[in-house]
Protein backbone atom coordinates (compact mmCIF):
# COMPACT_ATOMS: atom_id res chain seq x y z
CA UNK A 1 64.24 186.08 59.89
CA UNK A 2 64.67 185.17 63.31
CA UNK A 3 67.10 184.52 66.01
CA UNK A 4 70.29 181.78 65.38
CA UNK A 5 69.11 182.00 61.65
CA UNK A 6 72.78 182.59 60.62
CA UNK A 7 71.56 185.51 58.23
CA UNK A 8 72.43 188.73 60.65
CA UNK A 9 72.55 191.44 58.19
CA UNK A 10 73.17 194.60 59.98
CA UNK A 11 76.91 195.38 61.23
CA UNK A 12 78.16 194.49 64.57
CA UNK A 13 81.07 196.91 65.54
CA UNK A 14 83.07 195.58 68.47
CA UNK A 15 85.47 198.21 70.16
CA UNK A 16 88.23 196.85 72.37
CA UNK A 17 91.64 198.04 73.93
CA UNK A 18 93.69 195.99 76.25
CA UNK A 19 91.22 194.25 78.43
CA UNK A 20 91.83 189.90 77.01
CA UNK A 21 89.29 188.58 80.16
CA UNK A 22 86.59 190.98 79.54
CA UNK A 23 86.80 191.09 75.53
CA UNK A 24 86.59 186.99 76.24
CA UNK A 25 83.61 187.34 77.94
CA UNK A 26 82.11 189.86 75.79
CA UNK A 27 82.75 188.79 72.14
CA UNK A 28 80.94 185.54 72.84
CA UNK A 29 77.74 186.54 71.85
CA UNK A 30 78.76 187.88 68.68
CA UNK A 31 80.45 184.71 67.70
CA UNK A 32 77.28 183.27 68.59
CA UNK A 33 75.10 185.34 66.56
CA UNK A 34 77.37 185.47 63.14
CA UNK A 35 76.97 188.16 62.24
CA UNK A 36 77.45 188.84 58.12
CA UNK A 37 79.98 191.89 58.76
CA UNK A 38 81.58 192.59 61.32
CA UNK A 39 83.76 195.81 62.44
CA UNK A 40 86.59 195.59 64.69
CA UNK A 41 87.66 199.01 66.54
CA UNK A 42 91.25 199.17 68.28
CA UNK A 43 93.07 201.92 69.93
CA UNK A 44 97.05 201.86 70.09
CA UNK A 45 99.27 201.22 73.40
CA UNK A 46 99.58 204.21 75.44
CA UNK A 47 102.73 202.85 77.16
CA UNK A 48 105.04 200.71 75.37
CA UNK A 49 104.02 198.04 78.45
CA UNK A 50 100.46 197.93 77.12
CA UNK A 51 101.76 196.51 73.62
CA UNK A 52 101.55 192.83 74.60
CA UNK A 53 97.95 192.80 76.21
CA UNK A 54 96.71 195.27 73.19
CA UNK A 55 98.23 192.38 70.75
CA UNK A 56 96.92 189.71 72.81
CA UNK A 57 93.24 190.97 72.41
CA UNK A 58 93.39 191.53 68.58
CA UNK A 59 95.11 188.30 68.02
CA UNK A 60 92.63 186.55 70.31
CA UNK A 61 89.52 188.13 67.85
CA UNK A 62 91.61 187.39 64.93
CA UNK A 63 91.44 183.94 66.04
CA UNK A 64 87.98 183.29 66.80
CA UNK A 65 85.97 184.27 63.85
CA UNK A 66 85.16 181.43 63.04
CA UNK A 67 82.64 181.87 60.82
CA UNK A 68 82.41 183.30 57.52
CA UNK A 69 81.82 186.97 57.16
CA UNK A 70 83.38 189.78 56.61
CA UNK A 71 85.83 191.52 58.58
CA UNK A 72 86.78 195.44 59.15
CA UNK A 73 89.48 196.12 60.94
CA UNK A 74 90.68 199.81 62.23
CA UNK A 75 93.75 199.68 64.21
CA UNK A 76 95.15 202.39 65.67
CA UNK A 77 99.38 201.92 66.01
CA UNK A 78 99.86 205.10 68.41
CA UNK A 79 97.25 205.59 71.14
CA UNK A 80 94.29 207.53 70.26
CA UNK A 81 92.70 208.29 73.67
CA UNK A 82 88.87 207.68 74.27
CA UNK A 83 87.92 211.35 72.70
CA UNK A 84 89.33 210.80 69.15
CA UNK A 85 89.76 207.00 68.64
CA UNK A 86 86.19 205.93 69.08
CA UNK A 87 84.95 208.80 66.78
CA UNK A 88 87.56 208.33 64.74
CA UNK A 89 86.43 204.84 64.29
CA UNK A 90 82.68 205.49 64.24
CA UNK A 91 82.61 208.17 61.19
CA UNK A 92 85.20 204.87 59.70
CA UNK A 93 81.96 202.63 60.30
CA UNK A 94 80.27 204.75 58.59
CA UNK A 95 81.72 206.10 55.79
CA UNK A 96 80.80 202.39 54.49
CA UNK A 97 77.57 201.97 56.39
CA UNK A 98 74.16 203.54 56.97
CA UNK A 99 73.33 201.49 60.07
CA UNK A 100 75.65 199.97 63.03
CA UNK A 101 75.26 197.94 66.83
CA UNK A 102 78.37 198.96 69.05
CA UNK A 103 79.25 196.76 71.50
CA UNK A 104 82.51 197.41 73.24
CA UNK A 105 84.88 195.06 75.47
CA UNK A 106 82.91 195.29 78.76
CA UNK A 107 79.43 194.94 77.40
CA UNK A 108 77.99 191.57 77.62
CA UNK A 109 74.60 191.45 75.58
CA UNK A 110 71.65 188.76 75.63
CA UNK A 111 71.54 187.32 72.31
CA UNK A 112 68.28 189.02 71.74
CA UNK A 113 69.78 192.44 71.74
CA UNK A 114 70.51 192.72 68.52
CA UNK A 115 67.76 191.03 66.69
CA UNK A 116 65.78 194.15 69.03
CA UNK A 117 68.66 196.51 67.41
CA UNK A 118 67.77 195.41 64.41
CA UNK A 119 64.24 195.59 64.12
CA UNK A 120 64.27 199.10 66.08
CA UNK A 121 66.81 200.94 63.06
CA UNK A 122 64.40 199.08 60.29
CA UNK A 123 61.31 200.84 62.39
CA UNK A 124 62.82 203.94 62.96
CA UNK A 125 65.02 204.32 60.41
CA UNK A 126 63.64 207.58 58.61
CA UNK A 127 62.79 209.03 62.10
CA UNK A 128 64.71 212.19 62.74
CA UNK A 129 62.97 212.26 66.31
CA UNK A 130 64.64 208.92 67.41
CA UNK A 131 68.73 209.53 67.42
CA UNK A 132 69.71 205.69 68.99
CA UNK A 133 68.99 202.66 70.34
CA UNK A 134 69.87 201.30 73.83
CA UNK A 135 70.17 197.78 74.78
CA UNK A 136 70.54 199.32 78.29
CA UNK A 137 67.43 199.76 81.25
CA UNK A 138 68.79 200.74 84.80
CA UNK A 139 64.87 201.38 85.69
CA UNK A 140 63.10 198.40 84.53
CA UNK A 141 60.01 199.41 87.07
CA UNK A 142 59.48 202.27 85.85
CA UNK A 143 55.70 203.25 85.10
CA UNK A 144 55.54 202.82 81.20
CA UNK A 145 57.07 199.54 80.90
CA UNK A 146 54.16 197.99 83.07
CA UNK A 147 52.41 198.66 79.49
CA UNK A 148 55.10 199.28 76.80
CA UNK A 149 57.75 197.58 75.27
CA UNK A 150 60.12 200.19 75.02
CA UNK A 151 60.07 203.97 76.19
CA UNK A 152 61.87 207.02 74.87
CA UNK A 153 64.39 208.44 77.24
CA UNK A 154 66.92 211.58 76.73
CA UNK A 155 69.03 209.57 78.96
CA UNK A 156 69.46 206.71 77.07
CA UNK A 157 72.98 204.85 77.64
CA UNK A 158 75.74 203.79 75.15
CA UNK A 159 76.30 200.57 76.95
CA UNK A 160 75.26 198.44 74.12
CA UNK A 161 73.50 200.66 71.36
CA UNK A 162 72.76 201.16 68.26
CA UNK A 163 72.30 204.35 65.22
CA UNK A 164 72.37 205.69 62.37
CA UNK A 165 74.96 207.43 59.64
CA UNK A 166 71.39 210.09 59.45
CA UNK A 167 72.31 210.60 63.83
CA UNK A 168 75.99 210.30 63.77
CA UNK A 169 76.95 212.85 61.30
CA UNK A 170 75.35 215.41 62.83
CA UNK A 171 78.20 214.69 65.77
CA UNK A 172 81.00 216.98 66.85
CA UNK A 173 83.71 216.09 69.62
CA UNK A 174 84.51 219.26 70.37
CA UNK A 175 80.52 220.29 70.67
CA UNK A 176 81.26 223.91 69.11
CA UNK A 177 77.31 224.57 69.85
CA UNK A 178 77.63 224.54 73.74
CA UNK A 179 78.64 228.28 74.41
CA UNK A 180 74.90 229.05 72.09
CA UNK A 181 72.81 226.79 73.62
CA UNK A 182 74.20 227.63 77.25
CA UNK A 183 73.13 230.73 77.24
CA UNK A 184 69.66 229.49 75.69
CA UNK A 185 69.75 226.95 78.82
CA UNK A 186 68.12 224.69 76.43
CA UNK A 187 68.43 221.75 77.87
CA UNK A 188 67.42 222.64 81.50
CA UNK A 189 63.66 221.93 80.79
CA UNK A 190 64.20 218.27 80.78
CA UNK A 191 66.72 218.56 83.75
CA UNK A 192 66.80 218.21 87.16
CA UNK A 193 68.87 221.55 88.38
CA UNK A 194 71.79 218.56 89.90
CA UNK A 195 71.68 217.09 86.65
CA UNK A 196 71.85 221.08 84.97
CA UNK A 197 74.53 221.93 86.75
CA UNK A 198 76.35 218.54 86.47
CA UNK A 199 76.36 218.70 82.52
CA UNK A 200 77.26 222.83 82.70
CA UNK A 201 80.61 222.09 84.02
CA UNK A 202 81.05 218.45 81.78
CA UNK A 203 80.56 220.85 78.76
CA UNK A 204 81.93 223.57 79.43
CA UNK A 205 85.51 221.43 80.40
CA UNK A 206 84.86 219.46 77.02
CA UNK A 207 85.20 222.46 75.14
CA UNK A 208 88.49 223.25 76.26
CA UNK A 209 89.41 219.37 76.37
CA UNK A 210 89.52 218.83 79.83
CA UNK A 211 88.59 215.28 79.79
CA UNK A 212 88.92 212.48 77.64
CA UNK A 213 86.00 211.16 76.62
CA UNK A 214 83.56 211.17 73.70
CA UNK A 215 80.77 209.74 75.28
CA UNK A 216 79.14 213.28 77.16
CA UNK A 217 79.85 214.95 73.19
CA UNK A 218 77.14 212.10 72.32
CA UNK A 219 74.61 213.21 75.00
CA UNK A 220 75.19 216.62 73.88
CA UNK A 221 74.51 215.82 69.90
CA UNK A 222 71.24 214.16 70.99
CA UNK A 223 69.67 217.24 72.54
CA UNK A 224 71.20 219.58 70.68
CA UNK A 225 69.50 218.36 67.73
CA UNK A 226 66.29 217.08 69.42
CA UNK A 227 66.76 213.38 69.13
CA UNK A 228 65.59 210.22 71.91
CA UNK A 229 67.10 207.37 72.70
CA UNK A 230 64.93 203.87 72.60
CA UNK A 231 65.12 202.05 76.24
CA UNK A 232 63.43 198.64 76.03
CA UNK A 233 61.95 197.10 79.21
CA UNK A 234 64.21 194.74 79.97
CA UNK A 235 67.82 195.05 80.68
CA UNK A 236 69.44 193.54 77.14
CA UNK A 237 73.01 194.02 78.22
CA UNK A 238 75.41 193.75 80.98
CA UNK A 239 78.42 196.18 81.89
CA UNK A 240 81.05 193.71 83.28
CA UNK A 241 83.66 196.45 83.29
CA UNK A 242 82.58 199.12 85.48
CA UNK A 243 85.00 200.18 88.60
CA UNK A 244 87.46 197.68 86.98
CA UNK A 245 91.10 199.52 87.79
CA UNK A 246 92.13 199.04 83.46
CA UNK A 247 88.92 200.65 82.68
CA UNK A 248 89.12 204.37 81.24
CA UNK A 249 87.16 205.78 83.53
CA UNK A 250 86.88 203.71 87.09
CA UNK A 251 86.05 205.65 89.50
CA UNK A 252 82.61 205.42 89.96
CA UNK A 253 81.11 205.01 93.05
CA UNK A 254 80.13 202.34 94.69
CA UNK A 255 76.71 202.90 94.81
CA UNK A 256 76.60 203.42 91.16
CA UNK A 257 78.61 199.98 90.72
CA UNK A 258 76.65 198.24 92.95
CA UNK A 259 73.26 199.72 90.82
CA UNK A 260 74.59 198.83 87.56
CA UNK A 261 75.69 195.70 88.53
CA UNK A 262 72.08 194.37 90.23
CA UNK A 263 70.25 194.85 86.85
CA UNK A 264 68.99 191.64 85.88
CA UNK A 265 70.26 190.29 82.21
CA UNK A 266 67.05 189.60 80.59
CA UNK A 267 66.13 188.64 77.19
CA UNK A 268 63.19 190.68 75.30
CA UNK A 269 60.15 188.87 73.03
CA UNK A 270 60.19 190.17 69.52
CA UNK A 271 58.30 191.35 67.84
CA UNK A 272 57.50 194.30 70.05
CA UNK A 273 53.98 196.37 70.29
CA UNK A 274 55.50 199.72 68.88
CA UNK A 275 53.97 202.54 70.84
CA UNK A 276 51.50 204.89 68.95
CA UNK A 277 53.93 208.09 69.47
CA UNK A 278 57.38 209.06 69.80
CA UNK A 279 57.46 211.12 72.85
CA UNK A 280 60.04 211.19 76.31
CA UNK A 281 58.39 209.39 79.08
CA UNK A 282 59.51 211.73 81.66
CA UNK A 283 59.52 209.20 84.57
CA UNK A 284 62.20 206.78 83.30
CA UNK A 285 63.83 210.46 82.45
CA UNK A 286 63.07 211.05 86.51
CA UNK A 287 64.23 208.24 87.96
CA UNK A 288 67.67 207.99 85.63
CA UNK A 289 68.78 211.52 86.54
CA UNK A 290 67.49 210.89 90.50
CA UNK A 291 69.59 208.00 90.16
CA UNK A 292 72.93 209.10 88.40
CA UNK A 293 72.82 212.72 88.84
CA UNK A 294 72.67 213.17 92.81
CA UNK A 295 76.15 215.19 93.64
CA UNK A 296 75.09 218.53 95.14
CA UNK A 297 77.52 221.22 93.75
CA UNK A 298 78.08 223.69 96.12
CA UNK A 299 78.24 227.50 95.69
CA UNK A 300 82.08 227.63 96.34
CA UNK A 301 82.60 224.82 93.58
CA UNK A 302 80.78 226.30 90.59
CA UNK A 303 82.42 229.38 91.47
CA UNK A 304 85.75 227.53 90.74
CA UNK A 305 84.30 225.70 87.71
CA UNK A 306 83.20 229.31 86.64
CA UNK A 307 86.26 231.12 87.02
CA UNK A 308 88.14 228.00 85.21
CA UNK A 309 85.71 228.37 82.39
CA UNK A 310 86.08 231.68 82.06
CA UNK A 311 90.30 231.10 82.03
CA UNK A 312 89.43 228.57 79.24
CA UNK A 313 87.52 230.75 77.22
CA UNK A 314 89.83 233.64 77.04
CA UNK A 315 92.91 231.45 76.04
CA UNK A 316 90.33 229.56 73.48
CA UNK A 317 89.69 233.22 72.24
CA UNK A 318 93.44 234.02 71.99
CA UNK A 319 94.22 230.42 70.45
CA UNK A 320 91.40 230.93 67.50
CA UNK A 321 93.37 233.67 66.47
CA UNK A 322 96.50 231.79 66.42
CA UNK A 323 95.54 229.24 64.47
CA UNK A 324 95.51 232.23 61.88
CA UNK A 325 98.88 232.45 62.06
CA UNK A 326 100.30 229.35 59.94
CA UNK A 327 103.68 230.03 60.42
CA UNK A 328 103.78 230.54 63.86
CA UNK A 329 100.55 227.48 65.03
CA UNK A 330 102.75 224.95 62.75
CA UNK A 331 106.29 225.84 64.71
CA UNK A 332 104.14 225.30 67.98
CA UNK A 333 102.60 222.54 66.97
CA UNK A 334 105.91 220.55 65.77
CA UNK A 335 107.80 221.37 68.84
CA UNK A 336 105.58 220.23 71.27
CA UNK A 337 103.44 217.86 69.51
CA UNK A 338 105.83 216.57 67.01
CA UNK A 339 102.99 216.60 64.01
CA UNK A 340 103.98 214.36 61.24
CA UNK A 341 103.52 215.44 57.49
CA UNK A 342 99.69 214.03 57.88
CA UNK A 343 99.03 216.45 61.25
CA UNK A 344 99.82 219.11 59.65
CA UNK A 345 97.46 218.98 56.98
CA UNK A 346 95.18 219.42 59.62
CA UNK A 347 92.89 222.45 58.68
CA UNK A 348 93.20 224.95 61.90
CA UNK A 349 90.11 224.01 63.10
CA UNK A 350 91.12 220.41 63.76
CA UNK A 351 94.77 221.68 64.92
CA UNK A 352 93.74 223.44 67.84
CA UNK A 353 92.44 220.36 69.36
CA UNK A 354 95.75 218.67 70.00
CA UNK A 355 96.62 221.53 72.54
CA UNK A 356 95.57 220.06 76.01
CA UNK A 357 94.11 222.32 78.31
CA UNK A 358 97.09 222.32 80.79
CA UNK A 359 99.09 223.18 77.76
CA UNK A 360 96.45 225.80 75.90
CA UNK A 361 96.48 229.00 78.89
CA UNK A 362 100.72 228.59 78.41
CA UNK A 363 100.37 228.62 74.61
CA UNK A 364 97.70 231.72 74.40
CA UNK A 365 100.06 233.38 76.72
CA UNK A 366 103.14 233.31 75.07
CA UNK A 367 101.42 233.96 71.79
CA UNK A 368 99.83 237.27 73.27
CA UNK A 369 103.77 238.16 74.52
CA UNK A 370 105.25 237.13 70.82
CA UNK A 371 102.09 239.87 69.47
CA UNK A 372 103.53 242.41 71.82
CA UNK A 373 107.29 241.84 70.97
CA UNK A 374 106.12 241.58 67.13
CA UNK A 375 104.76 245.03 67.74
């Protein structure tokens, strides 16, 4: 089967929020391609002002499918937040699929990225080395690609990708593993010490939910559990979102913009020349990190990082053993968080997660004072 041959078997998941002009632009090449299923993905307003453009991108999709296939749709009425709605919709995808290609609402893909999904999760499929797919090169000069079709990259982008259910369950938001694998510093030996030192502080916030985001928890699943990323050697998709002011996270720098945006958009010829081994080519690796990972941390920074950490990990400590405490985590949790009948089924380990760091030191705190005046 080829490209255009109206026969696309494997799921296209398209996430989207509030952004109708992007979205636009975006979805395009999925109504091109027809795909047989397709997913849609939708967080909730987060202000009651966001309703109408939220409602004006899912009736806008609702509107042009205009072929016949069929249609998943996971729509959030409350806003999620980047950290639980996508992998809240993901482990959805997948509790009905073994196989997906995520595209969200600022990705604009050649049409020939997802016949290259495709064939790459047939190739790969039973491959515990090879955790994703990218439709994404930043570095199409690098070395290997003078000779290869595609390298294999621990820095492999989720602008435009692809996986498995085998990859994605082994996920976890709140990356539980960190604190053990710190200490092992096991991924330092693919790292550049800027790029070290950037991720220390990403995952060491994460686990006390300092930002929202679910994309870093990815990174971290990957090389916690030994998997690569695919990078072809052209650039198969286009980020026409990044440093846009309704984006979730838009302030990048320029020079990053202005990187990401010079890419060419170029189509790849299938069928590839599969490379004799899996293994990470360690100058795309190189150039990525040289490239994305360039902040110099200073002394007097990490120190701060360090001692907020360290704050963090003492109230996590104190809010572990709270969550012990049914009686008392449940009151907490209604008055400030308002929990319906559903929250509250919530085992403890999944409760904690709705306290928010600015809120978690506060709550350990006057849980250690309600031990001492239980006492």
């Amino acid at each position: 089967m080829g490209m255009n041959d109206n026969s696309f078997d494997v799921p296209v998941v398209m996430i989207v929020y509030k952004r109708l002009d992007v979205t636009k632009e975006a979805f395009e090449p999925i109504r091109k391609l027809r795909p047989q299923k397709l997913y849609i993905i939708s967080d909730g307003p987060r202000e009651h002002k966001d309703k109408k453009a939220v409602e004006e991108v899912r009736n806008y999709l609702d509107s042009h499918i205009d072929w016949d296939c069929k249609v998943h749709r996971n729509y959030a009425e409350k806003n999620m937040g980047l950290r639980y709605r996508m992998p809240s919709g993901m482990a959805w995808v997948f509790e009905k699929e073994d196989r997906a290609i995520f595209i969200e609402d600022d990705i604009k893909a050649d049409q020939s990225f997802f016949y290259f999904c495709r064939d790459m999760l047939e190739h790969y499929e039973k491959d515990e080395r090879v955790g994703m797919i990218s439709g994404n090169n930043l570095y199409p000069e690098a070395k290997i690609f003078k000779t290869e079709d595609i390298c294999f990259s621990s820095f492999a982008t989720i602008w435009g990708w692809a996986t498995w259910k085998r990859a994605w369950k082994k996920y976890d938001v709140n990356i539980r593993r960190w604190p053990e694998l710190k200490k092992k510093k096991k991924f330092k030996k693919f790292m550049t010490p800027n790029t070290w030192r950037f991720f220390s502080i990403v995952f060491d916030d994460l686990q006390y939910h300092w930002y929202r985001t679910w994309g870093y928890q990815w990174n971290f699943n990957m090389w916690a559990n030994d998997m690569l990323g695919i990078v072809p050697k052209c650039n198969l998709i286009k980020n026409i979102g990044m440093g846009n002011e309704m984006a979730e996270h838009p302030a990048d720098t320029q020079e990053k913009i202005d990187h990401v945006s010079g890419v060419e958009l170029k189509g790849i010829k299938l069928p590839i020349n599969y490379p004799k081994h899996v293994k990470r080519d360690a100058d795309y690796d190189m150039m990525f990190q040289n490239g994305f990972f360039t902040e110099k941390i200073g002394i007097f920074k990490r120190i701060k990082y360090a001692i907020r950490a360290a704050k963090y990990e003492k109230a996590y400590a104190t809010i572990k053993e709270m969550e012990k405490d049914d009686e008392y985590f449940n009151n907490i949790l209604q008055d400030k968080y308002k929990l319906d009948k559903e929250g509250l089924k919530l085992n403890p380990g999944d409760r904690y997660k709705l306290i928010n760091p600015k809120e978690m030191c506060k709550s350990a705190k006057k849980y250690e004072n309600y031990l001492r005046k239980k006492k």
